[in-house]
Protein backbone atom coordinates (compact mmCIF):
# COMPACT_ATOMS: atom_id res chain seq x y z
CA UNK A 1 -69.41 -16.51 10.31
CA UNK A 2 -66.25 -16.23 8.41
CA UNK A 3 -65.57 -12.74 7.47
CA UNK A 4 -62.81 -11.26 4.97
CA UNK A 5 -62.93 -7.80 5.15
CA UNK A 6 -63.45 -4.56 7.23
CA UNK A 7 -66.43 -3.58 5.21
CA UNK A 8 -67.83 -7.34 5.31
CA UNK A 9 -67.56 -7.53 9.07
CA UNK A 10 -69.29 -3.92 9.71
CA UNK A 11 -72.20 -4.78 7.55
CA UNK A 12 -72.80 -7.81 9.11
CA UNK A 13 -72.70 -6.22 12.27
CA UNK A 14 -75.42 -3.66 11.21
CA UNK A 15 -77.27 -6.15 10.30
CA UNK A 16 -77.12 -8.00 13.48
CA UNK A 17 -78.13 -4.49 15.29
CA UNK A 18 -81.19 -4.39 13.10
CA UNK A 19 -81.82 -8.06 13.99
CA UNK A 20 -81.75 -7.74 17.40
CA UNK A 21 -82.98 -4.30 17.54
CA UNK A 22 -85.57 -4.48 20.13
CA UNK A 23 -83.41 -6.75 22.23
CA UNK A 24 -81.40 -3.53 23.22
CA UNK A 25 -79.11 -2.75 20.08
CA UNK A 26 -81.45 0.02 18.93
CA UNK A 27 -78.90 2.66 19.44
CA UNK A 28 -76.09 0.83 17.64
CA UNK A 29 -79.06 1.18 14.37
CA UNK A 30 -79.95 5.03 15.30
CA UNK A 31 -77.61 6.12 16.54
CA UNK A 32 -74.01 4.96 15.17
CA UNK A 33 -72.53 6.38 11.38
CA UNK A 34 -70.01 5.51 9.44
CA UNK A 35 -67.38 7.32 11.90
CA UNK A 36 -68.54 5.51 14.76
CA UNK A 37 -68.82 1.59 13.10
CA UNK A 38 -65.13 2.54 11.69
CA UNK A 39 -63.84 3.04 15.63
CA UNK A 40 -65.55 0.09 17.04
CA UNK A 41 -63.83 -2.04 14.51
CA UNK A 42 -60.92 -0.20 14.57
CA UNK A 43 -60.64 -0.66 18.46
CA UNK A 44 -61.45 -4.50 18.41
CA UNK A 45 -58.81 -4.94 15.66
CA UNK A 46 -56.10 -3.76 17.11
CA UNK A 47 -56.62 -6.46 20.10
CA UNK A 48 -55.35 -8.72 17.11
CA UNK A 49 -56.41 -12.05 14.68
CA UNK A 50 -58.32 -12.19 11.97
CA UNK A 51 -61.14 -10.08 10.38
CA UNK A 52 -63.44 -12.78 11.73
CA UNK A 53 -61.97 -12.76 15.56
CA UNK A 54 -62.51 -8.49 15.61
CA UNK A 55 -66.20 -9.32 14.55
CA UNK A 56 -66.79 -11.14 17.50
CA UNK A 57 -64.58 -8.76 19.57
CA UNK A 58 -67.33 -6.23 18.46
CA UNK A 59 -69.96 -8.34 19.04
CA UNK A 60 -68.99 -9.24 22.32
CA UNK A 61 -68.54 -5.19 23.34
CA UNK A 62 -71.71 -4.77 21.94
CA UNK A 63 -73.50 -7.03 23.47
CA UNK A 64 -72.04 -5.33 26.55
CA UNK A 65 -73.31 -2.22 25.87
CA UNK A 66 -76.82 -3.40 24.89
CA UNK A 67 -77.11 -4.88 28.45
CA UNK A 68 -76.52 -1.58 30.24
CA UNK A 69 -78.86 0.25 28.21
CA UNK A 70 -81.56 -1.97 28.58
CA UNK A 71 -81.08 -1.64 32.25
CA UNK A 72 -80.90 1.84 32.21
CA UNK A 73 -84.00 2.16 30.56
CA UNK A 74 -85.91 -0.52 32.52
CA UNK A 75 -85.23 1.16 35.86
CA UNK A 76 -86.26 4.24 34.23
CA UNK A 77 -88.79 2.65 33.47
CA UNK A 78 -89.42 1.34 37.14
CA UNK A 79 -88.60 4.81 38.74
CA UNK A 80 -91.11 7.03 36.43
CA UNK A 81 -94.25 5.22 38.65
């Protein structure tokens, strides 16, 4: 994906949290705002390169984050029985 801009990069990474909501990216849809897409780019930028290299910084953290929650809530999961 080859993306130009701040705003084109955030949309197209709420879109891939809505795709892939129920693989663990629900929070990213529910719970992230404006504020909070704004510092996740913002952090990936400054590691450097284009608009298109932060959007797969982000994607990369995110996909991070997805994978602990989903853990977290599957041993929750396992520990409520």
């Amino acid at each position: 994906m080859n993306i130009m801009t701040k705003a084109e990069g955030i949309s197209a990474l709420k879109q891939f949290a809505l795709d892939h909501y129920e693989d663990g990216y629900d929070t990213f849809v529910e719970c992230y705002g404006t504020e909070e897409w704004n510092e996740l780019w913002d952090e990936q930028a400054e590691k450097g390169g284009t608009p298109t290299d932060t959007y797969n910084h982000c994607l990369q953290l995110m996909a991070c984050c997805a994978d602990v929650w989903e853990d977290r809530r599957a041993d929750a999961r396992n520990s409520a029985f």
